[in-house]
C-alpha atoms as a PDB file:
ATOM      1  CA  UNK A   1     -20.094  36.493   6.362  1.00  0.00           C
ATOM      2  CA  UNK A   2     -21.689  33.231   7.215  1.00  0.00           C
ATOM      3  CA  UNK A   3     -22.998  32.857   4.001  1.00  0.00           C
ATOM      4  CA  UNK A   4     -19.967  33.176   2.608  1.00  0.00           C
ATOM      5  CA  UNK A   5     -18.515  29.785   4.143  1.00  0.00           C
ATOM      6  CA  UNK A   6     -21.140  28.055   3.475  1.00  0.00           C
ATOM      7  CA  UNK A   7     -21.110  28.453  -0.277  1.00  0.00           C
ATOM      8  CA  UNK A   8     -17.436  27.325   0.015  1.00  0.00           C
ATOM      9  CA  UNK A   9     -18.186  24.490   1.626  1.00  0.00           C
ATOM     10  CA  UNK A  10     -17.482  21.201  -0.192  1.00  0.00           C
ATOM     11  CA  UNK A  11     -16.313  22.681  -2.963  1.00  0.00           C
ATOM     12  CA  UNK A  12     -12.532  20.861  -1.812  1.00  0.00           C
ATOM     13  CA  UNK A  13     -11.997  17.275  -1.128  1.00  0.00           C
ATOM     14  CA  UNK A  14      -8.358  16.447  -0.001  1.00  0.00           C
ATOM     15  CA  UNK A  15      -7.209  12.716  -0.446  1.00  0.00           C
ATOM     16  CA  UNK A  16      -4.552  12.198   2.053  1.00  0.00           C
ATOM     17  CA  UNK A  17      -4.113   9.617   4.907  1.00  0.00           C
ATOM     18  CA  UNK A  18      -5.354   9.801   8.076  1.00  0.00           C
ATOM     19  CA  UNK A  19      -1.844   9.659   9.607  1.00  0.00           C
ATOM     20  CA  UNK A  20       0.621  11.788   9.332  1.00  0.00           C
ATOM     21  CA  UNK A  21       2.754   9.315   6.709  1.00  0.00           C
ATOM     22  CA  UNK A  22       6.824   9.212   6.991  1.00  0.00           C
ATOM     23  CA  UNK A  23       6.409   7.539   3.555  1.00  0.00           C
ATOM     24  CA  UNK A  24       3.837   7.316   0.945  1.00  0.00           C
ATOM     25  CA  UNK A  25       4.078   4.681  -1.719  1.00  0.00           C
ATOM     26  CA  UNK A  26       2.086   4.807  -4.706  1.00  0.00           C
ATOM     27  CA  UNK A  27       1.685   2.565  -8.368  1.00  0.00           C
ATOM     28  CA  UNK A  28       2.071   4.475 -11.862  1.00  0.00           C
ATOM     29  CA  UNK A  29      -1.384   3.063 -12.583  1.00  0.00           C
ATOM     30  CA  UNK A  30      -3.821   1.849  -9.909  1.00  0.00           C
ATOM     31  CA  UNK A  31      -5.631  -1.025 -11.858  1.00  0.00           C
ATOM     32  CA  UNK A  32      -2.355  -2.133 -13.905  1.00  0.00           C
ATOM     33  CA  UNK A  33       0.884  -1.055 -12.474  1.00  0.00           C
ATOM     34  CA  UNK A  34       4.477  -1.038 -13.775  1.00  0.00           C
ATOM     35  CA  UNK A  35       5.861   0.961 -11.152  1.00  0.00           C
ATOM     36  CA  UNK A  36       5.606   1.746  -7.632  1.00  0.00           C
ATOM     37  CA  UNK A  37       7.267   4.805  -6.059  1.00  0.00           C
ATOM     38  CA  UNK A  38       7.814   5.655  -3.042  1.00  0.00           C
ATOM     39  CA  UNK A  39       7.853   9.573  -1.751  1.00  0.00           C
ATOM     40  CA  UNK A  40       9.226  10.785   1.695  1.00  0.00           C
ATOM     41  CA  UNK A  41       5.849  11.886   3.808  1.00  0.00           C
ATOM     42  CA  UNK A  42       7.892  15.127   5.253  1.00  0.00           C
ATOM     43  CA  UNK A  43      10.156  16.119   2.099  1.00  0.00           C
ATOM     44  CA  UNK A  44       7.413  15.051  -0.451  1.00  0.00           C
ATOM     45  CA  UNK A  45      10.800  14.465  -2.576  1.00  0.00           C
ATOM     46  CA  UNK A  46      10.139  10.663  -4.406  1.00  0.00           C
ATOM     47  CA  UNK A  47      13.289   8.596  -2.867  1.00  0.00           C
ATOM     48  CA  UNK A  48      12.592   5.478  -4.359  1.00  0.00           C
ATOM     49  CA  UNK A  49      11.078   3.324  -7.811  1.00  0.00           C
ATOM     50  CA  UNK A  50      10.996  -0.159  -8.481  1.00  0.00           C
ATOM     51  CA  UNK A  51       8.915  -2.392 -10.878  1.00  0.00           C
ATOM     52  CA  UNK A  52       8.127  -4.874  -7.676  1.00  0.00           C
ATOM     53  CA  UNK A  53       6.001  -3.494  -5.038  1.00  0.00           C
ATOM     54  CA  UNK A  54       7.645  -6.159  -2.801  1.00  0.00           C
ATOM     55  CA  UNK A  55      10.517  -3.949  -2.821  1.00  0.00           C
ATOM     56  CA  UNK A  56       8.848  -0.592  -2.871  1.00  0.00           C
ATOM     57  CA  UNK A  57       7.102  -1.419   0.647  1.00  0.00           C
ATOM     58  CA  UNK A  58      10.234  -2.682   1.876  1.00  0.00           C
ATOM     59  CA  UNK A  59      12.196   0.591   1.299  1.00  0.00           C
ATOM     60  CA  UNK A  60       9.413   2.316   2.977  1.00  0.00           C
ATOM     61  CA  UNK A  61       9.149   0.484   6.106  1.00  0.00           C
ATOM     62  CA  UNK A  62      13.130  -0.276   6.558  1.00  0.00           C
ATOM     63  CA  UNK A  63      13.454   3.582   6.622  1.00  0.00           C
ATOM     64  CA  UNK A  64      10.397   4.886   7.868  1.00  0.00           C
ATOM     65  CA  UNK A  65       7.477   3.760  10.954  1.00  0.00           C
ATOM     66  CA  UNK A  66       4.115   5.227   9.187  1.00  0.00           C
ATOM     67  CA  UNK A  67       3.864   3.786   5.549  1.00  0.00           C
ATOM     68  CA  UNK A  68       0.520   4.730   3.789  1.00  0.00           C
ATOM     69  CA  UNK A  69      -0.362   3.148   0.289  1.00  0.00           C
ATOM     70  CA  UNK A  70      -2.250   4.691  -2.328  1.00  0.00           C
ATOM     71  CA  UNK A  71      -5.132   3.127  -3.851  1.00  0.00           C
ATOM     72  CA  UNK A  72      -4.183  -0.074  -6.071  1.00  0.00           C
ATOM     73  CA  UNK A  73      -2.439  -3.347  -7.114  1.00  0.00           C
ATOM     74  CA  UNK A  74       0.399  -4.117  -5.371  1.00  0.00           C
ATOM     75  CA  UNK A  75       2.303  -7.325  -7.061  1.00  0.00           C
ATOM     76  CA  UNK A  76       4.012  -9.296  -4.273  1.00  0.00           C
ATOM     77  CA  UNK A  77       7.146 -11.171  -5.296  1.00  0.00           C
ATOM     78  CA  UNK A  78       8.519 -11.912  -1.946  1.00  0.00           C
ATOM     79  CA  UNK A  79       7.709 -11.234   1.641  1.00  0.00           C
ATOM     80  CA  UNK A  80       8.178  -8.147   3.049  1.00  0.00           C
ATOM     81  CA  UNK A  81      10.082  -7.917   6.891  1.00  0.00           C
ATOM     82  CA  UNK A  82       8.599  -6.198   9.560  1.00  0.00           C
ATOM     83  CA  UNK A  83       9.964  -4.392  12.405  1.00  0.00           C
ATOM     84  CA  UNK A  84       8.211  -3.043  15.860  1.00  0.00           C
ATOM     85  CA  UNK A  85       6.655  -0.007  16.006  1.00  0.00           C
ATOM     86  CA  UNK A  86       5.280   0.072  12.016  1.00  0.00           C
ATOM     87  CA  UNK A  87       1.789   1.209  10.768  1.00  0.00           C
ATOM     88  CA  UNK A  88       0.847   0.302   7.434  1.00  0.00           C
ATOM     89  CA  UNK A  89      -2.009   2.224   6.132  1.00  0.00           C
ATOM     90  CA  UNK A  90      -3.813   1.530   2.743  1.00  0.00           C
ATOM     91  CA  UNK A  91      -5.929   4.147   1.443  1.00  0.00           C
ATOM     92  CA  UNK A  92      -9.068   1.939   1.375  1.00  0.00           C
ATOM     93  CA  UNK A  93      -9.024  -2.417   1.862  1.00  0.00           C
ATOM     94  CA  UNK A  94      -9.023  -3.442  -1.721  1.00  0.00           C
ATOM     95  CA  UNK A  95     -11.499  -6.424  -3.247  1.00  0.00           C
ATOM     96  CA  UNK A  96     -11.545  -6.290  -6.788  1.00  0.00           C
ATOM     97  CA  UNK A  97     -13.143  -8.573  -9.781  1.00  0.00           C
ATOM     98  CA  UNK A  98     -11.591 -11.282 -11.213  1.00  0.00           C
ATOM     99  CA  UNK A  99     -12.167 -11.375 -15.717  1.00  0.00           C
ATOM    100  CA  UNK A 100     -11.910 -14.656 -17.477  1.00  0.00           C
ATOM    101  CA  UNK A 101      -8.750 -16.312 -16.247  1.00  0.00           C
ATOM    102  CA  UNK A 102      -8.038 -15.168 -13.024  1.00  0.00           C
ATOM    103  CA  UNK A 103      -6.639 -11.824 -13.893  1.00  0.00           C
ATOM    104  CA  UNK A 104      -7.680  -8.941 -12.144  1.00  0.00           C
ATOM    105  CA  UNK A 105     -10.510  -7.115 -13.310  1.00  0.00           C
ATOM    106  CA  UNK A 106     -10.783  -3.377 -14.523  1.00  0.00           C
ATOM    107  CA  UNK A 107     -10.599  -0.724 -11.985  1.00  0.00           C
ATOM    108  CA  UNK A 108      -9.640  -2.296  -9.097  1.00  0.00           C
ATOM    109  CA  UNK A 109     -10.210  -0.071  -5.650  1.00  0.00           C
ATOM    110  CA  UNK A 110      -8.583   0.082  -2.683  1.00  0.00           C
ATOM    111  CA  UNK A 111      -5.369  -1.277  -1.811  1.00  0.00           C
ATOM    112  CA  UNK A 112      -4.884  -5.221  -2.896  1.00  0.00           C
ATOM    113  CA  UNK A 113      -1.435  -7.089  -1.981  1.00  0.00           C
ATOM    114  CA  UNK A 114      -1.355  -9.057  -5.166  1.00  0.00           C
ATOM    115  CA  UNK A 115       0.755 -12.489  -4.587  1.00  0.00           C
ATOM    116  CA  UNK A 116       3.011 -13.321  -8.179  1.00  0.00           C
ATOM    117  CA  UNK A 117       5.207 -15.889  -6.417  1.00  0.00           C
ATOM    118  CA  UNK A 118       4.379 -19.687  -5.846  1.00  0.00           C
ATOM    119  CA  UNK A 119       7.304 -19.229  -3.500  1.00  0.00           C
ATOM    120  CA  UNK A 120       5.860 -16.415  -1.292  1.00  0.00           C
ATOM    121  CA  UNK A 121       4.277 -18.176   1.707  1.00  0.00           C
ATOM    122  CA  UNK A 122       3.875 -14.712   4.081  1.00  0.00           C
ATOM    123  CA  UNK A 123       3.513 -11.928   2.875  1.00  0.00           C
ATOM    124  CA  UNK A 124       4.711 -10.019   6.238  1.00  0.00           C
ATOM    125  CA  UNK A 125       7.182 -11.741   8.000  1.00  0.00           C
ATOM    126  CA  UNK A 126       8.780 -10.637  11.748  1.00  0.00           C
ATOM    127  CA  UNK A 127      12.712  -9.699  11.047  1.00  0.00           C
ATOM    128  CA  UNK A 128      13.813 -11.909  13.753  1.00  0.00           C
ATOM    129  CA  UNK A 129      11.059 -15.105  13.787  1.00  0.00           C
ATOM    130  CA  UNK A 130      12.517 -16.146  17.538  1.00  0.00           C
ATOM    131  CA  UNK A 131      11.701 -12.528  19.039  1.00  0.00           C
ATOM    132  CA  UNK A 132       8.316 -10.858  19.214  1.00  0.00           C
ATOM    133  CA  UNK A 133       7.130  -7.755  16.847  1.00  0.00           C
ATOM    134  CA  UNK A 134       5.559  -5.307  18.683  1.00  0.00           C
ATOM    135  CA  UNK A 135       3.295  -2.414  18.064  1.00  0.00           C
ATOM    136  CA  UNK A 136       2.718  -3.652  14.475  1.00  0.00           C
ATOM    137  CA  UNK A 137      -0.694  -2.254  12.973  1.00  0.00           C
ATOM    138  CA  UNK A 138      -1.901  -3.030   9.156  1.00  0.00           C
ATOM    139  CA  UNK A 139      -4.861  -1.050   8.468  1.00  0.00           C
ATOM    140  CA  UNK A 140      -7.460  -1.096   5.420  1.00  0.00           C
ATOM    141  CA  UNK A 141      -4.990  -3.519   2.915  1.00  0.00           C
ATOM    142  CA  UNK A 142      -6.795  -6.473   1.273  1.00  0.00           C
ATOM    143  CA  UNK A 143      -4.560  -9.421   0.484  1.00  0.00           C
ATOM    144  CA  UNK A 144      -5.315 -11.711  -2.262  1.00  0.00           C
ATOM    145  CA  UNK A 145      -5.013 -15.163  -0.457  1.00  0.00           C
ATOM    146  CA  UNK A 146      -7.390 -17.082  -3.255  1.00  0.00           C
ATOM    147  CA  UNK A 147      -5.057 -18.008  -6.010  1.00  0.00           C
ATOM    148  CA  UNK A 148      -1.212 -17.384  -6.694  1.00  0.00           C
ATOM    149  CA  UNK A 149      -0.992 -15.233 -10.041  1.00  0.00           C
ATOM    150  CA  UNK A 150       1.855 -15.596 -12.313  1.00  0.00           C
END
């Protein structure tokens, strides 16, 4: 029998997140996006698009505490609020090359929050700036502070 099992093993390699996700958002296209979705960790039923990942994360973390985000570019337009008691999660921290002209290279990996917006100073902000945020953890998500794309 033990032989058995041990020509089965790694034969199966599951991508999912290391937390138990209440949502999971996710771009059409990793290295050059046009949509982000987001799907309901416990349904798996996809509750929410949008063109801006800005809003995408939003949706997930005004409605759920444990967002995880799929490999990819993720263009910030605005910042996105934060409440207590939210984990962020990106499937890997995301550095990626730049081609001529400041756009971002080919096959990006990882998870990279992509600023678009000269007017987008944070790109997490607290939802009340005169209280404290607590429990707030943001795991494994690069952020591109270096230039502001538009």
């Amino acid at each position: 029998m033990r032989g058995n099992i041990t020509e089965l093993e790694g034969l199966f390699k599951v991508r999912q997140p290391v937390v138990e996700a209440s949502y999971i958002v996710y771009p059409d296209d990793p290295d050059n996006p046009s949509m982000y979705y987001v799907r309901n960790g416990r349904t798996g039923a996809t509750e929410y698009s949008s063109s801006d990942a800005s809003d995408a994360i939003q949706y997930a973390v005004n409605n759920g505490s444990r967002i995880f985000l799929r490999e990819g570019i993720y263009r910030i337009s605005k910042s996105i609020t934060l409440r207590s008691n939210v984990f962020i999660e990106g499937e890997s921290a995301g550095v990626y090359p730049y081609d001529i002209g400041g756009s971002p290279g080919a096959s990006a990996r990882g998870v990279v929050l992509w600023i678009t917006d000269t007017s987008v100073k944070h790109v997490f902000i607290a939802s009340d700036p005169d209280k404290y945020v607590n429990n707030v953890v943001i795991k494994h998500v690069g952020v591109d502070l270096s230039l502001i794309h538009i």
